[in-house]
Protein backbone atom coordinates (compact mmCIF):
# COMPACT_ATOMS: atom_id res chain seq x y z
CA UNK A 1 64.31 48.76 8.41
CA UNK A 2 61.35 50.87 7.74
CA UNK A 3 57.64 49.73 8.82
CA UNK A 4 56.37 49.19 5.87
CA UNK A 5 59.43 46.77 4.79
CA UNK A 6 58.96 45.04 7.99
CA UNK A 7 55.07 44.42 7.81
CA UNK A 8 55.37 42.85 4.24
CA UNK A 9 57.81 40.73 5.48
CA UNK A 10 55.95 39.52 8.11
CA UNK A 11 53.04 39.03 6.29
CA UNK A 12 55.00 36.65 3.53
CA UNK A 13 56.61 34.76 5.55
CA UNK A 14 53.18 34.37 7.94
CA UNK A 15 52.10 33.17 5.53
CA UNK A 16 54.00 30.75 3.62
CA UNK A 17 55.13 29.37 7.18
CA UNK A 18 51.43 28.69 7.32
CA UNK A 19 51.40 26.26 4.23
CA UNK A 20 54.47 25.25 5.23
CA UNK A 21 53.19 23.76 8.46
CA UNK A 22 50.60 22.49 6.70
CA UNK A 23 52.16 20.65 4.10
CA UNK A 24 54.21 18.93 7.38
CA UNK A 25 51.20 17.22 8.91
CA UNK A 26 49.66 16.45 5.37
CA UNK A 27 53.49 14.67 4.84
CA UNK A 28 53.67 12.76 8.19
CA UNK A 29 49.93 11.66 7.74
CA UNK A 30 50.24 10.30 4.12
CA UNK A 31 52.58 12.01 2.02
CA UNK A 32 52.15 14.88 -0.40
CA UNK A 33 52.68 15.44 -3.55
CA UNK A 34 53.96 18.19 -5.67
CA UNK A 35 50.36 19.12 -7.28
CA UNK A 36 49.25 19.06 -3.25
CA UNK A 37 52.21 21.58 -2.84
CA UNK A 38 51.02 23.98 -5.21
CA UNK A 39 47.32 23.48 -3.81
CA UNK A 40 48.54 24.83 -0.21
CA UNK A 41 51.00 27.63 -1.67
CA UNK A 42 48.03 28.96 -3.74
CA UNK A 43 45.77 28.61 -0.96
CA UNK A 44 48.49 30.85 1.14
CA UNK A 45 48.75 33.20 -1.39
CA UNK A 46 44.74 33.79 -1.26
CA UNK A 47 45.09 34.15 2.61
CA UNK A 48 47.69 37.15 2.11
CA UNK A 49 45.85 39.12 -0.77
CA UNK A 50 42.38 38.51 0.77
CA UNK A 51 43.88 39.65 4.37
CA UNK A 52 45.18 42.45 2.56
CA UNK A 53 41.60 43.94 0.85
CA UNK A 54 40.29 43.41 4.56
CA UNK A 55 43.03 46.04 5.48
CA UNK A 56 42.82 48.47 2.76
CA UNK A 57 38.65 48.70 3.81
CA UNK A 58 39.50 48.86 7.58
CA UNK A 59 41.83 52.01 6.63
CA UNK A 60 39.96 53.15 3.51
CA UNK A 61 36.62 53.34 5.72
CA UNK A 62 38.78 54.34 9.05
CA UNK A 63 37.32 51.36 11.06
CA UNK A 64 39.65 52.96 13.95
CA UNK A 65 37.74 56.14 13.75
CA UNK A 66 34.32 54.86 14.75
CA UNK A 67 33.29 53.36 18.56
CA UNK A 68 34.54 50.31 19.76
CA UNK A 69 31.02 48.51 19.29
CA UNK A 70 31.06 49.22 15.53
CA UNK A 71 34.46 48.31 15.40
CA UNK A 72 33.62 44.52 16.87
CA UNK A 73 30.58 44.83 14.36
CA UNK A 74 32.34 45.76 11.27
CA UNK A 75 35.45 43.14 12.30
CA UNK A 76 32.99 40.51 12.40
CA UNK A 77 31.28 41.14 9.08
CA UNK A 78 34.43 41.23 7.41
CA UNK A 79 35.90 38.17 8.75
CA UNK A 80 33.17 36.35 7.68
CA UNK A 81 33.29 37.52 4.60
CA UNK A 82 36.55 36.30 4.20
CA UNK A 83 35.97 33.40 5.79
CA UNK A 84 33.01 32.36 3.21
CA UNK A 85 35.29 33.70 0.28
CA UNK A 86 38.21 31.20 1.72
CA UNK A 87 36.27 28.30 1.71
CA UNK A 88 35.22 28.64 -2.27
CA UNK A 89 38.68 30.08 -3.24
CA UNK A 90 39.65 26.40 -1.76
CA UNK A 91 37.25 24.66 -3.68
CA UNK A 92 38.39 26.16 -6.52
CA UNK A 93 41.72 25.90 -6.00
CA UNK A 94 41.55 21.97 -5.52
CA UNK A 95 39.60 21.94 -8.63
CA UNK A 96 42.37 23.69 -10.55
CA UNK A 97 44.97 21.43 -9.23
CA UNK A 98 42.80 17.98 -9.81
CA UNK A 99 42.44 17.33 -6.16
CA UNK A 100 38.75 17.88 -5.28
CA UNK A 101 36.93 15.19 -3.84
CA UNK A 102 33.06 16.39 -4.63
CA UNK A 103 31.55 14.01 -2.08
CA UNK A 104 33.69 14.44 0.48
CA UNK A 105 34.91 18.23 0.37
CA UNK A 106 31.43 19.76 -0.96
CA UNK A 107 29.25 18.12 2.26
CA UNK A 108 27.63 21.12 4.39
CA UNK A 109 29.27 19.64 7.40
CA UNK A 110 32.61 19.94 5.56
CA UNK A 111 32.20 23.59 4.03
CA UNK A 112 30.95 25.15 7.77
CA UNK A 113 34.33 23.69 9.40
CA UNK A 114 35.93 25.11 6.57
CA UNK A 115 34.57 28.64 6.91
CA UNK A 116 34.99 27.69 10.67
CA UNK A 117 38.47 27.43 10.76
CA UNK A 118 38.93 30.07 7.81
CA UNK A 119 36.91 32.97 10.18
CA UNK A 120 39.85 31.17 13.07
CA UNK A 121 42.85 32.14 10.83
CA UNK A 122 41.74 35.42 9.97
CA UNK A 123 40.67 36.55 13.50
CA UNK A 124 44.25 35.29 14.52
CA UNK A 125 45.69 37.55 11.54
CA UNK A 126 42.98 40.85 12.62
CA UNK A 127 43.82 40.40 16.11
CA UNK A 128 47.67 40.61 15.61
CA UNK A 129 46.94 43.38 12.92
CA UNK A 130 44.83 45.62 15.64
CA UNK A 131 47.72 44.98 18.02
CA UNK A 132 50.07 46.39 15.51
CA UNK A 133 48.44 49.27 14.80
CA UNK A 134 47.70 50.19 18.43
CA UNK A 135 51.29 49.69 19.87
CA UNK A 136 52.24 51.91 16.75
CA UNK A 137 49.52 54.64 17.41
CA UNK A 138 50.96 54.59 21.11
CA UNK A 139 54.77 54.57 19.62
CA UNK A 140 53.39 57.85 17.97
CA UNK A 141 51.90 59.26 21.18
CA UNK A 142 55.45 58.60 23.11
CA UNK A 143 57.20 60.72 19.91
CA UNK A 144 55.04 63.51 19.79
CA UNK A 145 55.51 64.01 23.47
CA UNK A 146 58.81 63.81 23.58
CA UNK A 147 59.37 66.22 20.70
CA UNK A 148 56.23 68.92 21.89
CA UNK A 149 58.34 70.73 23.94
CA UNK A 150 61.60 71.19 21.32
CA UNK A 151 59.01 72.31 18.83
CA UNK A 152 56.36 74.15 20.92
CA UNK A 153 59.72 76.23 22.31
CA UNK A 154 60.09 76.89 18.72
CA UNK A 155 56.35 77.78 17.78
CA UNK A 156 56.10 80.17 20.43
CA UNK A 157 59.34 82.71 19.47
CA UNK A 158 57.66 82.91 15.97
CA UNK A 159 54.42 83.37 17.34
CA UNK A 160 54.65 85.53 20.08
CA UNK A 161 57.98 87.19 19.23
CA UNK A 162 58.87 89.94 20.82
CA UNK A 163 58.27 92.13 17.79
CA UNK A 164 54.50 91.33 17.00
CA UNK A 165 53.80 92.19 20.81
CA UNK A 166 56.03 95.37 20.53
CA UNK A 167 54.11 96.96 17.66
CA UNK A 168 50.69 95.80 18.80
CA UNK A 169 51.52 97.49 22.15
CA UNK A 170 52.68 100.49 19.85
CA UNK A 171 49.34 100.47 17.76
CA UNK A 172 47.26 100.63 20.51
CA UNK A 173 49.11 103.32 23.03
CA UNK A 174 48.44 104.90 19.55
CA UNK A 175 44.63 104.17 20.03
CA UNK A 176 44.49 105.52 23.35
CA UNK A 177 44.09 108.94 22.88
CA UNK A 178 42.61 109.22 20.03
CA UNK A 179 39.80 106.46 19.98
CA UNK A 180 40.17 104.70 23.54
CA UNK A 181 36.57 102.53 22.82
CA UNK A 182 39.20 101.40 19.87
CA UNK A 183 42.14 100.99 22.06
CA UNK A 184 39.95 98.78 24.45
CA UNK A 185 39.05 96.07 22.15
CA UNK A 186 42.28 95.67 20.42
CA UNK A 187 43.62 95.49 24.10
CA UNK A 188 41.30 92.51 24.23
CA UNK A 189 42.16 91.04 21.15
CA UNK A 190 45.39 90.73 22.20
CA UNK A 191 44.93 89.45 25.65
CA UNK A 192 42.77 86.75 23.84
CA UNK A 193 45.88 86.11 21.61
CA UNK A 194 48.26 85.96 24.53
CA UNK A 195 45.88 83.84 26.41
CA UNK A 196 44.80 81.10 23.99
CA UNK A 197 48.92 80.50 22.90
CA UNK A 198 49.75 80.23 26.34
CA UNK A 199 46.89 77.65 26.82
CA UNK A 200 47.64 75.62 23.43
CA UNK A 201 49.98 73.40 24.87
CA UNK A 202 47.52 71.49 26.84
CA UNK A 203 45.40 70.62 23.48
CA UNK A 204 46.72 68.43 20.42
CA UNK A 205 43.63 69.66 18.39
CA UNK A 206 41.43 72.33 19.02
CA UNK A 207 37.55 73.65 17.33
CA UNK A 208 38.10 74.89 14.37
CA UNK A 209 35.98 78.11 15.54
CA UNK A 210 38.67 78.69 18.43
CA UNK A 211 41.34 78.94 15.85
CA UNK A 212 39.55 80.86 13.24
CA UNK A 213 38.39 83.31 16.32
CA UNK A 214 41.99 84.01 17.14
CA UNK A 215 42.99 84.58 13.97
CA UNK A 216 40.39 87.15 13.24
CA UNK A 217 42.14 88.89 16.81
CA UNK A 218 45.20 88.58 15.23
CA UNK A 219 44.08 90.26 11.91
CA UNK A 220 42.41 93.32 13.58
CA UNK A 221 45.34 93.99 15.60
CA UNK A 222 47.83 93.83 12.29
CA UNK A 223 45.24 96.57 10.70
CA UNK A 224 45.77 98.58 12.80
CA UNK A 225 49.30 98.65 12.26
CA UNK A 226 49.12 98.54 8.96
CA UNK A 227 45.56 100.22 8.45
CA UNK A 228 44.86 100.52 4.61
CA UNK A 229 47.75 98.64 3.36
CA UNK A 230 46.28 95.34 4.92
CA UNK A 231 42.92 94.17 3.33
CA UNK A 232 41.58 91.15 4.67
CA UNK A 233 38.79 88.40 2.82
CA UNK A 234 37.30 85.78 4.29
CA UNK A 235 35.72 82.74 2.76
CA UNK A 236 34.80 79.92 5.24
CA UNK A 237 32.59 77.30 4.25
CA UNK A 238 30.38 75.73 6.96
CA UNK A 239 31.46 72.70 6.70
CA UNK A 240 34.88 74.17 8.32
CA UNK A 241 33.56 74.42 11.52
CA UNK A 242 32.62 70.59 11.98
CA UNK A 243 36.82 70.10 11.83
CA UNK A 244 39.38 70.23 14.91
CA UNK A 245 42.53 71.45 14.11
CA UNK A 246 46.02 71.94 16.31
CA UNK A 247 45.90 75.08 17.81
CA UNK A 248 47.84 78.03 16.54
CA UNK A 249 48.80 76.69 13.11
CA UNK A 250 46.35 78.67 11.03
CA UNK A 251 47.91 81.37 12.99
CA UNK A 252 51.07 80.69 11.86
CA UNK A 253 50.72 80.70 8.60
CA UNK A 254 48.78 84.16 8.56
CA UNK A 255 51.68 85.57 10.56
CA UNK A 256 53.78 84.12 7.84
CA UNK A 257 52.01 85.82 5.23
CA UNK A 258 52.36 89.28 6.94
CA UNK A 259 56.06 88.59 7.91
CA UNK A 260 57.07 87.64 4.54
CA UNK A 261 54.15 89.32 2.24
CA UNK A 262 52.58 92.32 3.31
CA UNK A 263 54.96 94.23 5.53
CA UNK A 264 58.03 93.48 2.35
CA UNK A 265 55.15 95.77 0.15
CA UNK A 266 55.22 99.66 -0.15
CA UNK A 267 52.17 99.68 -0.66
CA UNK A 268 50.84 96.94 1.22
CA UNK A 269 48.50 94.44 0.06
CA UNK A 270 45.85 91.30 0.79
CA UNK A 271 44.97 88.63 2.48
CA UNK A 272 42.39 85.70 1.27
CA UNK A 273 41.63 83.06 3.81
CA UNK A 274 39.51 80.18 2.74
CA UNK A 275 38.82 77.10 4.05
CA UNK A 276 36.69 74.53 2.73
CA UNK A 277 36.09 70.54 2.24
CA UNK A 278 37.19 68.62 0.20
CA UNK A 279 36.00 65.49 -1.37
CA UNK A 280 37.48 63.28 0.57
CA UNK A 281 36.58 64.76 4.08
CA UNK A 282 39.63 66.79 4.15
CA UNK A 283 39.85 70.66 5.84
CA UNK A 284 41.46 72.45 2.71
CA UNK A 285 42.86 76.06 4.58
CA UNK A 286 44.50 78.58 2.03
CA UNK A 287 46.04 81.44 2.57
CA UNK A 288 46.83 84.03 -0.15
CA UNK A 289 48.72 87.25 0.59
CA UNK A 290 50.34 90.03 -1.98
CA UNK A 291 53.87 89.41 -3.18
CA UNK A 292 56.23 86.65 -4.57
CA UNK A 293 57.90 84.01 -2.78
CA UNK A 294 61.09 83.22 -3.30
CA UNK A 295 63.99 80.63 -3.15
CA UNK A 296 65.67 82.39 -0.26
CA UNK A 297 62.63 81.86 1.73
CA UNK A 298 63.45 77.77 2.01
CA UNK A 299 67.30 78.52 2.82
CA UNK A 300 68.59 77.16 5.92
CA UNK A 301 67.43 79.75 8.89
CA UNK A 302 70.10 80.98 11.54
CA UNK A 303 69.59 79.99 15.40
CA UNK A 304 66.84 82.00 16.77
CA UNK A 305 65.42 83.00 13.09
CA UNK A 306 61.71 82.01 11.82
CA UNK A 307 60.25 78.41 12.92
CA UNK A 308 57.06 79.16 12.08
CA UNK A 309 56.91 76.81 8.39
CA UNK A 310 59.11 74.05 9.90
CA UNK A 311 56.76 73.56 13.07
CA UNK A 312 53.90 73.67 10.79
CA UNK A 313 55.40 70.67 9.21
CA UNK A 314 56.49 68.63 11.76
CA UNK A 315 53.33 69.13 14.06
CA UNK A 316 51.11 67.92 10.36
CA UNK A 317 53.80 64.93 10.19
CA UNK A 318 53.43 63.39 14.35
CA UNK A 319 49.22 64.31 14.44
CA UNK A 320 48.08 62.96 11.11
CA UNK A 321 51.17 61.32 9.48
CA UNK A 322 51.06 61.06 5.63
CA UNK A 323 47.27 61.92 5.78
CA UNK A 324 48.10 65.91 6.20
CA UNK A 325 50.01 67.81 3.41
CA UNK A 326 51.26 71.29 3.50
CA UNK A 327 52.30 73.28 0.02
CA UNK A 328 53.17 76.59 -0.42
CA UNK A 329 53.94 77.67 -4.07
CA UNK A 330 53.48 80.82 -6.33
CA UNK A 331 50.10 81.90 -7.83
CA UNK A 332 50.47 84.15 -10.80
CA UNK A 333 52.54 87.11 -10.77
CA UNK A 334 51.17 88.56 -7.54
CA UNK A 335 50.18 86.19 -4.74
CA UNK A 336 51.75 83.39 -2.82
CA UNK A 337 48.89 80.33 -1.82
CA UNK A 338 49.92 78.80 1.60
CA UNK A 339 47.93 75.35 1.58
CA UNK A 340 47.53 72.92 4.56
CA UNK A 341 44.86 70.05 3.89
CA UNK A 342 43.83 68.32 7.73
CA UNK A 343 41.89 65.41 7.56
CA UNK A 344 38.70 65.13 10.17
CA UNK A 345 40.21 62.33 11.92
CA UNK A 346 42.49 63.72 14.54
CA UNK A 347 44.22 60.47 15.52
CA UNK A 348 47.05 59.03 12.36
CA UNK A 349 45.82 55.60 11.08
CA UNK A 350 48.21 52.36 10.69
């Protein structure tokens, strides 16, 4: 059973056990009546749909994101909220159902204790809700380190395979005689390279500056290979830099592009990187290189073949669950668009 079967379950049946309990004491007090049943399943019914708008703004507003302070803050104002909006949805309901006694049920001292025990039911409800999603958010901690090192083993052959470090070693004993200021900072650039992937597995997200900076090492290094078949266009908004991202998957997808793009073209060819927000708070990074992709590209990859797309994936899927997407897809008759959208949040919401 999936989580999101299970939680509506539990939240129905909450519920309805609720009115269910109430309806007991109402019958071993005085009785009730069928009208008096349909009073206390409406009023249930309000409790689950009005719990459920206080959950869509606690995820739509990422109450989880902020400090624990504005958290308590935020938790209060809603539940009393809901609490005042309980205690007229009752009214009305009894007034629907022909059971509202105006002088007894409309008295001040009456409609506090209602919103009293209303703000009770749904701080029982929040409280069992926050426990949910934390023991779910550490559920997702426990998976993503037991699956870091499988995948991580994975990321590093396709980025630091033995063939990108044997022609960038090429490139610049190349350098060396010819231009040795040259050869010194692409000897650089790759020690930065070889540095910060050795060092990635102690972050989950990094500056988005620390990424782009490696890239750009990457890059230089891959012109030089390649020197005018590789053109290379930046366009980073400002905005970019205010995101974290996990660390070498901007990389990847550059590397990618080469792999699959560039170095498959006589002569050659481009790459676009752009990253920019979105209108949702979202860290939109494209990459467009030269060429076409094809089919064959998706096919089931032999042991010890390309991980590079795959990792990409799965790393999106255990840091930001369904908030992250990842597309890749033809544009025109001469590029290939590699999109991942990150969302500023680093932690995944419940």
């Amino acid at each position: 059973m999936n989580k999101a079967k299970l939680y509506w379950i539990l939240q129905i049946f909450g519920w309805l056990g609720f009115a269910l309990i109430n309806l007991l004491f109402v019958s071993l007090e005085r009785g009730v009546s069928s009208v008096e049943v349909g009073a206390y399943l409406s009023w249930a019914g309000f409790y689950l749909i009005s719990s459920q708008g206080l959950r869509y703004v606690i995820k739509k507003h990422n109450w989880f994101g902020r400090n624990f302070g504005q958290l308590i803050w935020n938790t209060f104002l809603g539940l009393l909220v809901l609490a005042i909006c309980n205690t007229i949805a009752q009214i009305i309901i009894n007034l629907i159902f022909d059971i509202l006694n105006p002088e007894f049920d409309l008295r001040p001292v009456v409609l506090a204790g209602n919103i009293f025990v209303s703000f009770l039911f749904y701080s029982l409800w929040v409280m069992l809700y926050y426990l949910f999603h934390f023991l779910d958010n550490y559920n997702q901690s426990l998976k993503y380190q037991a699956k870091i090192n499988e995948i991580q083993l994975n990321h590093l052959k396709s980025q630091l395979n033995p063939h990108f470090i044997f022609n960038a070693l090429n490139s610049v004993r190349a350098l060396v005689d010819e231009e040795p200021n040259k050869a010194k900072t692409a000897i650089t650039q790759l020690s930065n390279i070889l540095r910060f992937s050795l060092m990635m597995d102690k972050k989950r997200v990094i500056d988005f500056e620390n990424e782009f900076n490696t890239v750009k090492d990457y890059l230089n290094l891959e012109t030089i290979r390649f020197e005018e078949r590789l053109r290379v266009k930046y366009e980073i908004e400002p905005e970019a830099y205010e995101y974290r991202i996990p660390p070498m998957m901007m990389q990847t997808i550059v590397e990618n592009a080469i792999k699959h793009g560039i170095s498959n073209r006589m002569k050659g060819g481009e790459i676009i990187i752009k990253c920019y927000e979105g209108l949702t708070d979202d860290l939109y990074i494209q990459v467009k290189n030269s060429g076409q992709l094809k089919n064959q590209a998706f096919a089931k990859k032999k042991p010890g073949e390309g991980h590079g797309i795959t990792n990409t994936i799965q790393r999106l899927k255990l840091i930001y669950g369904e908030r992250a997407s990842f597309k890749i897809f033809n544009s025109g008759s001469d590029f290939v668009i590699t999109e991942i959208k990150i969302p500023k949040q680093s932690l995944t919401l419940g």
